[in-house]
Protein backbone atom coordinates (compact mmCIF):
# COMPACT_ATOMS: atom_id res chain seq x y z
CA UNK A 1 -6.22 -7.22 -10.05
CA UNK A 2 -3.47 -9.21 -11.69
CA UNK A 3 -3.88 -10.50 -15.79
CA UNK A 4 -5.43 -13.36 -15.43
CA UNK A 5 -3.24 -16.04 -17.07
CA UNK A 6 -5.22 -18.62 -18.93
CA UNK A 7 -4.52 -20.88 -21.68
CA UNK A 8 -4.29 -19.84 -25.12
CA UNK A 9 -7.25 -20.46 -27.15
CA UNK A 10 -5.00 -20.98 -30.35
CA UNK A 11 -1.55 -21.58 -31.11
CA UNK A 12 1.00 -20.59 -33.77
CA UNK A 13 1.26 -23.76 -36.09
CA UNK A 14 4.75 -24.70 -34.97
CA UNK A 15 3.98 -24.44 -31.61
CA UNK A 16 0.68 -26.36 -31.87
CA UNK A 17 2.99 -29.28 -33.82
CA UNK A 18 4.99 -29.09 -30.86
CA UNK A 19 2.91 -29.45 -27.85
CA UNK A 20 -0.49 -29.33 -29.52
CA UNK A 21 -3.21 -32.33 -28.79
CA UNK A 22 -1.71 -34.71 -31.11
CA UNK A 23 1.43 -34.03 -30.58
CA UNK A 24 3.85 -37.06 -29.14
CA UNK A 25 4.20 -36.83 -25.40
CA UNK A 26 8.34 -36.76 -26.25
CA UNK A 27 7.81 -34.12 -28.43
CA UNK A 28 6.29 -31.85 -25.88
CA UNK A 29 8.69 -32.55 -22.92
CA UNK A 30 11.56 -31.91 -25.50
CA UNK A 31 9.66 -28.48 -25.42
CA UNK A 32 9.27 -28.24 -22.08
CA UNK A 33 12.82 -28.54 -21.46
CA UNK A 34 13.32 -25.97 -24.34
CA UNK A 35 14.71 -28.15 -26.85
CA UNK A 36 12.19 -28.41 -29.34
CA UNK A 37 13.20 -26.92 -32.89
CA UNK A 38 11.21 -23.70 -32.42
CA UNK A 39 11.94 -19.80 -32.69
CA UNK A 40 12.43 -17.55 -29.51
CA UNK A 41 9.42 -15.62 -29.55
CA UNK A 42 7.53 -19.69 -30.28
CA UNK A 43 9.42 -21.16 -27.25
CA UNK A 44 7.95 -18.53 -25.31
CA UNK A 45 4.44 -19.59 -25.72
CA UNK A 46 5.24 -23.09 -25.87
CA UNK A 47 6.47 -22.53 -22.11
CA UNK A 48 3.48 -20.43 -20.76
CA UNK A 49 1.23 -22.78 -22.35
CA UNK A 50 3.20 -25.94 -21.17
CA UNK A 51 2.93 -24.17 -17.47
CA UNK A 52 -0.62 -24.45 -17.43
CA UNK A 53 -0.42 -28.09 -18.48
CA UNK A 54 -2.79 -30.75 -16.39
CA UNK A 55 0.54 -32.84 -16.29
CA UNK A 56 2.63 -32.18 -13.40
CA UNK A 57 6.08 -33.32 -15.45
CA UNK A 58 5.75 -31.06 -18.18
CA UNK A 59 4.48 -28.04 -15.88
CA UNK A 60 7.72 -28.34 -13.44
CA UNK A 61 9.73 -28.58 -16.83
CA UNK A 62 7.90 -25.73 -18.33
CA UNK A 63 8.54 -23.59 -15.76
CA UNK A 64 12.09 -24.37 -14.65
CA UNK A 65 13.02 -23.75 -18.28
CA UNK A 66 11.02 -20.23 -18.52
CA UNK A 67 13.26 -19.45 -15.09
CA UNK A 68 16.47 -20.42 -16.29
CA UNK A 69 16.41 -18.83 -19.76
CA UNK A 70 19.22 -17.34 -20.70
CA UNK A 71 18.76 -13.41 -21.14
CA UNK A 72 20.07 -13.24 -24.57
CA UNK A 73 17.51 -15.60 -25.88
CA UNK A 74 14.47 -14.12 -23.74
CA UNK A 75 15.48 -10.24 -24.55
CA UNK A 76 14.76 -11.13 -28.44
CA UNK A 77 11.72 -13.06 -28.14
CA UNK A 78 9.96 -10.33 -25.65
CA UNK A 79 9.88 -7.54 -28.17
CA UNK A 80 7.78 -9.72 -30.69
CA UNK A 81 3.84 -8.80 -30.28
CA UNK A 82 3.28 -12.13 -28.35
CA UNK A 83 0.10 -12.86 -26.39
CA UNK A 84 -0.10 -10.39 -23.18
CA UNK A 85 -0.65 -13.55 -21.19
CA UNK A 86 2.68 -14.56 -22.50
CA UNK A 87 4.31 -11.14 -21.60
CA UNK A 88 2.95 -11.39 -18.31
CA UNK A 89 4.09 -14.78 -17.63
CA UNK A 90 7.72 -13.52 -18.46
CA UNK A 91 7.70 -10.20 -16.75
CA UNK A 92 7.37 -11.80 -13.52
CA UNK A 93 10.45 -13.40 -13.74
CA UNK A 94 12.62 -10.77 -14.73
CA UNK A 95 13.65 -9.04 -11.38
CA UNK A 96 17.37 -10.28 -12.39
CA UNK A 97 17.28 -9.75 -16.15
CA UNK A 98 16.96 -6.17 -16.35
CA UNK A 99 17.61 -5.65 -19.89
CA UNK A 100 15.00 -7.79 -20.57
CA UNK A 101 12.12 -6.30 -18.48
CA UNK A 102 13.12 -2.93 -20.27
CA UNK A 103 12.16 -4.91 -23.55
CA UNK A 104 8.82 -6.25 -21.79
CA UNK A 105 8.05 -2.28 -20.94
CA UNK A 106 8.88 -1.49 -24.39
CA UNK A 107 6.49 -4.05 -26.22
CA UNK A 108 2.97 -1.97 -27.19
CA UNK A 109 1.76 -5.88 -26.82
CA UNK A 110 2.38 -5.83 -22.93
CA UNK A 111 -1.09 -5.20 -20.89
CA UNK A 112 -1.64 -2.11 -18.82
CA UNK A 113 -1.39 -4.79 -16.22
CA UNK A 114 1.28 -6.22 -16.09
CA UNK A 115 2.92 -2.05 -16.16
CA UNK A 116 1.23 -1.76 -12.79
CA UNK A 117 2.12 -5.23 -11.46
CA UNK A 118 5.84 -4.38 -12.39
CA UNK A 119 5.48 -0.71 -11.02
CA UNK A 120 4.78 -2.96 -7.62
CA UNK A 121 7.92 -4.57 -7.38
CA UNK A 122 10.31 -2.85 -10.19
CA UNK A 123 13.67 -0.80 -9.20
CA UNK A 124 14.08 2.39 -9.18
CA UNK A 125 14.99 2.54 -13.07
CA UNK A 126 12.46 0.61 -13.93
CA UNK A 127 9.89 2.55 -12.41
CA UNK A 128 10.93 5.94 -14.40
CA UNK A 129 10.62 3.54 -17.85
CA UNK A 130 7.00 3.30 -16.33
CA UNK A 131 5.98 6.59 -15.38
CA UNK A 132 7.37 7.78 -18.33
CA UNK A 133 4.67 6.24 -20.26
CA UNK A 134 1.79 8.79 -19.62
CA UNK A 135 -0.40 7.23 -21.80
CA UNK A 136 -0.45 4.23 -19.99
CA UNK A 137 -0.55 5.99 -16.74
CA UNK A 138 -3.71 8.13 -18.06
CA UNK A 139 -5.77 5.15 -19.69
CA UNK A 140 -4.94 2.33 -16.56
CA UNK A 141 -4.38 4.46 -13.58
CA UNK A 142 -3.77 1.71 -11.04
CA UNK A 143 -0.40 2.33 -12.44
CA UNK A 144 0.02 5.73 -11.21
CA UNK A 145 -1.34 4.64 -8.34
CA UNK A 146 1.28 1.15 -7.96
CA UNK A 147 4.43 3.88 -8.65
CA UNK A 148 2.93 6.25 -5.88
CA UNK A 149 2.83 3.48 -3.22
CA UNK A 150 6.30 2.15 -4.11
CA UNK A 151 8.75 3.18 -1.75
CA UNK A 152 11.39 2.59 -4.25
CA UNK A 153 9.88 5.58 -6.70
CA UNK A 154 11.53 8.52 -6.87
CA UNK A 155 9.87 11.21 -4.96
CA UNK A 156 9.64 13.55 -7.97
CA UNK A 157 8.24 10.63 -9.99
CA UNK A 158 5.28 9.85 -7.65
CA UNK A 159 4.61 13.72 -7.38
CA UNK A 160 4.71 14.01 -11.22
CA UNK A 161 2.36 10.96 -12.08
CA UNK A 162 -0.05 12.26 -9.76
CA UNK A 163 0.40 15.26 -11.30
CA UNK A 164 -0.35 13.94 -14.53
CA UNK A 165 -3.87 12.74 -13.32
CA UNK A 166 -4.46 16.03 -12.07
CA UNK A 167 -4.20 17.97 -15.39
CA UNK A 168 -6.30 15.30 -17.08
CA UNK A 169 -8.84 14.91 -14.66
CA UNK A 170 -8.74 11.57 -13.60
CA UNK A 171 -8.92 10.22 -9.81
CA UNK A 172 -6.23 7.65 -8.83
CA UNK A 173 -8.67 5.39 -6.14
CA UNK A 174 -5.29 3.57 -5.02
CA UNK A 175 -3.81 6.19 -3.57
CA UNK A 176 -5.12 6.65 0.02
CA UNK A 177 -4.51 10.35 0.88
CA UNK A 178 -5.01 11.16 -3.24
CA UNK A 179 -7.34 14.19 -2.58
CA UNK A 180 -4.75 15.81 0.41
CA UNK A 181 -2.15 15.31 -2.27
CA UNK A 182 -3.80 16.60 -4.91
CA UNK A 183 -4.31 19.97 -2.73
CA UNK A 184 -0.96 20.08 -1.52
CA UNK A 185 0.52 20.14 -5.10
CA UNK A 186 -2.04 22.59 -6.35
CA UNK A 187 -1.19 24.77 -3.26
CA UNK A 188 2.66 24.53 -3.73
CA UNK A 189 2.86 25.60 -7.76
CA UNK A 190 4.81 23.54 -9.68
CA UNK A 191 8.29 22.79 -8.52
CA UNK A 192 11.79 23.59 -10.11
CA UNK A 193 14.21 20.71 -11.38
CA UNK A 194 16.48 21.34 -8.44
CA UNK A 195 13.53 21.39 -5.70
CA UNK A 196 12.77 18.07 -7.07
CA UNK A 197 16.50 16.66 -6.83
CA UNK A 198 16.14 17.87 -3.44
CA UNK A 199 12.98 16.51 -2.36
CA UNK A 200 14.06 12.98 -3.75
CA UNK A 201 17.07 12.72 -1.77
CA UNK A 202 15.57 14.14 1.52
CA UNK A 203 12.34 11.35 0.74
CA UNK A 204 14.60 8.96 0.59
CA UNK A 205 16.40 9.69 3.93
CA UNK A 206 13.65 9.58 5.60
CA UNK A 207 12.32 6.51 3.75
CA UNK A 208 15.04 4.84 5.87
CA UNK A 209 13.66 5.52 9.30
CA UNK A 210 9.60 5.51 8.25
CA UNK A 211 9.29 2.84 5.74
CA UNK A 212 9.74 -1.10 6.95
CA UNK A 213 9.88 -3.16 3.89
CA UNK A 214 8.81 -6.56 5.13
CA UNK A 215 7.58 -6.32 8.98
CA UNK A 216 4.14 -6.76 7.82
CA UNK A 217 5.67 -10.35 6.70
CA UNK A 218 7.41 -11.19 9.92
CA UNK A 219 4.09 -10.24 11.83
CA UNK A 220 1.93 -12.37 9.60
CA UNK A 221 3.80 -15.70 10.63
CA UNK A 222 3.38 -15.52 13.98
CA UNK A 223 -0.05 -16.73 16.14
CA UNK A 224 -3.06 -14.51 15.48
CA UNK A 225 -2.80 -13.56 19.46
CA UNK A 226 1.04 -12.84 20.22
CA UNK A 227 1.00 -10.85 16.83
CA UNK A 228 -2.13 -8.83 17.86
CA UNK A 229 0.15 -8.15 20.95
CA UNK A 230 3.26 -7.26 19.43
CA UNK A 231 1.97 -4.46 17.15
CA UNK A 232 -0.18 -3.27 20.47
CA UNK A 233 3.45 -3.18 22.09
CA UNK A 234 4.92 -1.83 19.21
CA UNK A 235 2.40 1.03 18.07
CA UNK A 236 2.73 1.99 22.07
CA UNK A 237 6.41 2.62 21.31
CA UNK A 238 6.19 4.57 18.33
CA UNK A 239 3.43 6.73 20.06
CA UNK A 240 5.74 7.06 22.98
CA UNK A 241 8.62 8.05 20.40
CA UNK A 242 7.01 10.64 18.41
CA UNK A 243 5.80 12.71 22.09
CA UNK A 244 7.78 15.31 23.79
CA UNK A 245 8.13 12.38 26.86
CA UNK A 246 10.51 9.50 25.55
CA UNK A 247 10.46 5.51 27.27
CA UNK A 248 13.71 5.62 29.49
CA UNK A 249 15.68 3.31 26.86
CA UNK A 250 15.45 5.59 24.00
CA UNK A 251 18.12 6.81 22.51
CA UNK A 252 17.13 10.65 21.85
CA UNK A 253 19.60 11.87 19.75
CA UNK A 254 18.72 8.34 17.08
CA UNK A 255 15.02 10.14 17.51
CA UNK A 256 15.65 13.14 17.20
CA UNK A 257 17.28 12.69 13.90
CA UNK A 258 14.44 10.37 12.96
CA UNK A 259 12.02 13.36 13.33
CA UNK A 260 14.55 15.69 11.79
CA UNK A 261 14.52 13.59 8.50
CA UNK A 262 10.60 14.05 8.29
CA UNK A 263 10.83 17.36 9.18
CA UNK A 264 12.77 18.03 6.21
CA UNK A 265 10.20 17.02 3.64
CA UNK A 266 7.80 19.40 1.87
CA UNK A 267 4.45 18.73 2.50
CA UNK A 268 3.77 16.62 -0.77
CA UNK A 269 6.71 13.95 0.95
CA UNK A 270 5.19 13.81 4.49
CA UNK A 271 2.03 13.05 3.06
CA UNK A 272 3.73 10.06 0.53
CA UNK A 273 5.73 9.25 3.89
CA UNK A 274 2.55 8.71 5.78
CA UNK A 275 0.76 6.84 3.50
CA UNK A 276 4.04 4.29 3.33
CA UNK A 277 5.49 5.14 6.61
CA UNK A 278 5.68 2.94 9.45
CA UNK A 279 3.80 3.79 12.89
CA UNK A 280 6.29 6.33 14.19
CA UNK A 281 5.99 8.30 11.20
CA UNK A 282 2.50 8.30 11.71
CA UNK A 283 2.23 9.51 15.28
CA UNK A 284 5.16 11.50 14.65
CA UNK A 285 3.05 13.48 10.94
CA UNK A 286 -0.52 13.18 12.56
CA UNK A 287 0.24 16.06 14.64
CA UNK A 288 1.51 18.14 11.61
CA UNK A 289 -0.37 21.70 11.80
CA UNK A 290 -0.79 20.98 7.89
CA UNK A 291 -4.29 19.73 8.28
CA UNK A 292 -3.25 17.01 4.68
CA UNK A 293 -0.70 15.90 6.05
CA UNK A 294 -2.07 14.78 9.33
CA UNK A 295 -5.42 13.59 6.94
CA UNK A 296 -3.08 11.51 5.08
CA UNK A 297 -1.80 9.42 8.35
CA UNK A 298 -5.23 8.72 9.66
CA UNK A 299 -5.76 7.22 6.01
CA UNK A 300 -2.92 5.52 5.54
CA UNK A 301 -3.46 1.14 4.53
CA UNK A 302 -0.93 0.55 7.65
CA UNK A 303 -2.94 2.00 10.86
CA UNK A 304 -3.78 -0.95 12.76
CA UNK A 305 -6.80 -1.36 15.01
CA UNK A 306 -4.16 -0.41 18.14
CA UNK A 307 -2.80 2.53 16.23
CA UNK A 308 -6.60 3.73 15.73
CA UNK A 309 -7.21 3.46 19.13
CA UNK A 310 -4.46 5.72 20.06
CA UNK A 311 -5.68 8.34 17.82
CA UNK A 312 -9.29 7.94 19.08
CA UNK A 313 -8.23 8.37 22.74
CA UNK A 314 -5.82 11.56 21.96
CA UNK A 315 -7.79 14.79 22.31
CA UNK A 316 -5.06 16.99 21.00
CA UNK A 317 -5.53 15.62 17.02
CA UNK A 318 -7.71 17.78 15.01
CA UNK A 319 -11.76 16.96 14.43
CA UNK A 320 -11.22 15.68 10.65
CA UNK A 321 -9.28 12.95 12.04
CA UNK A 322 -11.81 11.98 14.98
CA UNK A 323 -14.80 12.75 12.38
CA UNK A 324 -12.57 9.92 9.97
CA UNK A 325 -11.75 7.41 12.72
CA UNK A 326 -15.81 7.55 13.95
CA UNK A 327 -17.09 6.83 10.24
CA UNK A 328 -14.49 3.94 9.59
CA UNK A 329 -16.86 0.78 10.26
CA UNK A 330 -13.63 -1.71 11.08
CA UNK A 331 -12.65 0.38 13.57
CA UNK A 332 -15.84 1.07 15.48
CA UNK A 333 -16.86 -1.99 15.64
CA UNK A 334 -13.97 -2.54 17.86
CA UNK A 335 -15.47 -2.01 22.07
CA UNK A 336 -12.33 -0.11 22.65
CA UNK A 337 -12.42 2.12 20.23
CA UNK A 338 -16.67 3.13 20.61
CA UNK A 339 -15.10 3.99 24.23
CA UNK A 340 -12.30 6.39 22.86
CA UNK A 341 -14.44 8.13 21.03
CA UNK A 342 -17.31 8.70 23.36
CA UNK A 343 -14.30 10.14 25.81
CA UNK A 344 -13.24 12.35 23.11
CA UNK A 345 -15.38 15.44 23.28
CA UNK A 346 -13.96 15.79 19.08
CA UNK A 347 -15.89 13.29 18.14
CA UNK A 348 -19.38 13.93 16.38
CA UNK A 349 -22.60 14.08 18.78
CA UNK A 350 -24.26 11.87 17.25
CA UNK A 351 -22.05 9.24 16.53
CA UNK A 352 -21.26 9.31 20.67
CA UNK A 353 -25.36 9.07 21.44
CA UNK A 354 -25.63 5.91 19.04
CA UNK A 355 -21.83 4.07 20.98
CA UNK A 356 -24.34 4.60 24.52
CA UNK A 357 -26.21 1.93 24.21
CA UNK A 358 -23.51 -0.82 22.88
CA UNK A 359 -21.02 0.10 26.55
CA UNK A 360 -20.90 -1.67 29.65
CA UNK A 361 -21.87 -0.29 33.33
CA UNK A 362 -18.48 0.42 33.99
CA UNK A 363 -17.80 2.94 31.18
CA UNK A 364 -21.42 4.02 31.28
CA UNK A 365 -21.06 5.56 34.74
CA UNK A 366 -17.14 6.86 33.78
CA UNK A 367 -19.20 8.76 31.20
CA UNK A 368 -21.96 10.02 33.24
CA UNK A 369 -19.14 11.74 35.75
CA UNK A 370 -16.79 13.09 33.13
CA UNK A 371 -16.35 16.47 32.81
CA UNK A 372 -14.35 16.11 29.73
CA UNK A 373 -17.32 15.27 27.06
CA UNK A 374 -20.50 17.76 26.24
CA UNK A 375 -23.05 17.87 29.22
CA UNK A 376 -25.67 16.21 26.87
CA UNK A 377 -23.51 12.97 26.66
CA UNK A 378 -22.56 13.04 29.85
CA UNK A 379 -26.91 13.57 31.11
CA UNK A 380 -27.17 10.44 28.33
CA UNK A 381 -24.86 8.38 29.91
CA UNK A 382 -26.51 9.26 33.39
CA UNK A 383 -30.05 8.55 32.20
CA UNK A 384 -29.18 5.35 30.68
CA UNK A 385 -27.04 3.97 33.82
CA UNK A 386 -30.26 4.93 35.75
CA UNK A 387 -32.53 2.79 33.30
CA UNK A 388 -30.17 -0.29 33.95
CA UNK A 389 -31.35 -0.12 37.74
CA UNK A 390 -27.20 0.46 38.83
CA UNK A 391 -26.86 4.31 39.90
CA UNK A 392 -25.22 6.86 37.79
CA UNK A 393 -23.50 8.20 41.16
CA UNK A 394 -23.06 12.04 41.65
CA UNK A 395 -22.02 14.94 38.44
């Protein structure tokens, strides 16, 4: 949840003089425009107040100004204890000015907040001035969890921040796959300087083939119904990747290096490249014999309702990630996927006997022949055909 930026309920004296109630409209859109006769760290809060203004002019002014600062000017006026609203307002617009968001990680003033906002978007740099700050991580950790789920984190960062919460007992609810982390690194023993070196640059090879920094953006402009059937199309391909059996116009050697890169990883990196990865390091992890790693793609914020459906329908995947798929409520509320499951002998009994009654005919009497499912679901199916007057057919 970001700081919520509201106006300031009192303002330095010069400042108030400036842009306060009875101050001349002139006077203000000097200060808007940055020329009013005020000190750095007072033409910062004239500008984050003036942003908030009712009036439209001295808004746009306000925040054209706080945008086109110069960084020598900003950089000074950051490290005063200013308002964390202030801070925040600033922070944001630092992505170019790095010597000045270093100053806005420095400042005790700045708000746990705004750390995990910037551990969002921050480079790589950036991000280790974060996680370096274990107090901060400990007391607000949606900040260990922001650095974990940016793909721009070193590897040996994100392990070490979780690592942190580990030793201090505290849970990190951000982090999808937190508890199959959390086991991996207690199994593995704690890692030497040059096994982390290591593991960063092989997460970041592989970072390049499973992570897609933006599709979620290109999918989201397109109509509700041709981008429902892209991802289908696309989540078909990656599955179709990942097997042993490759679509004729796939290159295998381009895959094969693909699955080489997330081969490479320890355990602790396939799971971080599952939770971020993209859907062919998904299908290409979930069938990882390491029963964590394969945990953390079924829990992973990307699966889509098509990539679910997959998983439900493939027999081979272990029971945790049938038993997870059957007790996520978005997904079986989904026809398609109630069907999956009630073909997959993996999935819980009783879970199966509730799906009966919500199928059609059609997949009622597939049921009541299969010889695939438990001989109680199939009789289930039978009996329940035969109650809807249609025939259940022979078994």
């Amino acid at each position: 949840m970001a700081l919520d930026l509201t106006p300031l309920e009192s303002l330095p004296p010069a400042v108030d003089k400036a842009i306060g109630p009875k101050a001349p409209p002139p006077l203000r859109m000097m200060a808007a425009r940055g020329l009013a006769p005020l000190k750095p760290g007072e033409q910062l809060t004239a500008l984050y107040q003036l942003s908030l203004s009712d009036d439209d002019a001295l808004k746009t002014a306000a925040v054209r100004t706080a945008n086109e600062l110069p960084e020598k000017i900003i950089s000074g006026a950051l490290a005063e204890p200013l308002d964390a609203r202030v801070l925040d307002f600033f922070a944001r617009r630092l992505f170019q000015k790095p010597k000045s968001l270093e100053v806005v990680l420095l400042n005790k003033a700045t708000s746990d907040e705004t750390f995990r906002h910037l551990a969002t978007l921050c480079a790589e740099s950036e991000l280790e001035m974060i996680a370096k700050n274990e107090e901060r991580l400990l007391r607000h950790p949606p900040i260990i969890a922001a650095l974990y789920m940016n793909p721009r984190t070193r590897m040996s960062t994100a392990q070490r921040a979780v690592e942190l919460a580990v030793r201090n007992n505290v849970r990190v609810d951000g982090i999808p796959a937190f508890e199959e982390i959390t086991k991996v690194i207690a199994e593995s023993g704690a890692p030497t300087a040059e096994e982390l070196a290591a593991e960063d640059a092989k997460f970041k090879r592989a970072a390049e083939v499973a992570v897609d920094a933006g599709s979620q953006l290109l999918i989201t402009a397109l109509d509700p119904k041709e981008a429902e059937a892209m991802e289908a199309e696309a989540v078909a391909r990656a599955v179709a990747l990942a097997s042993e059996e490759l679509p004729p116009d796939a290159n295998p050697e381009e895959v094969e290096e693909k699955k080489k890169r997330l081969e490479e990883l320890s355990p602790a990196g396939q799971i971080r490249a599952a939770t971020l990865g993209n859907s062919f390091a998904r299908a290409f992890l979930i069938r990882s014999k390491n029963k964590q790693v394969a945990m953390a793609c079924i829990r992973s914020p990307g699966v889509s309702d098509s990539e679910a459906q997959h998983y439900a329908n493939n027999r081979a995947l272990g029971d945790e990630i049938i038993r997870f798929i059957a007790r996520k409520k978005q997904w079986v509320r989904l026809y398609s996927i109630k069907v999956a499951l009630c073909n997959n002998p993996k999935c819980p009994m009783p879970v199966a006997m509730n799906f009966l009654p919500h199928l059609r005919s059609p997949e009622l009497k597939a049921l009541s022949r299969s010889k695939g499912i438990p001989s109680a679901l199939a009789n289930a199916a039978k009996q329940m055909v035969r109650q809807r007057g249609e025939g259940g057919g022979g078994g």
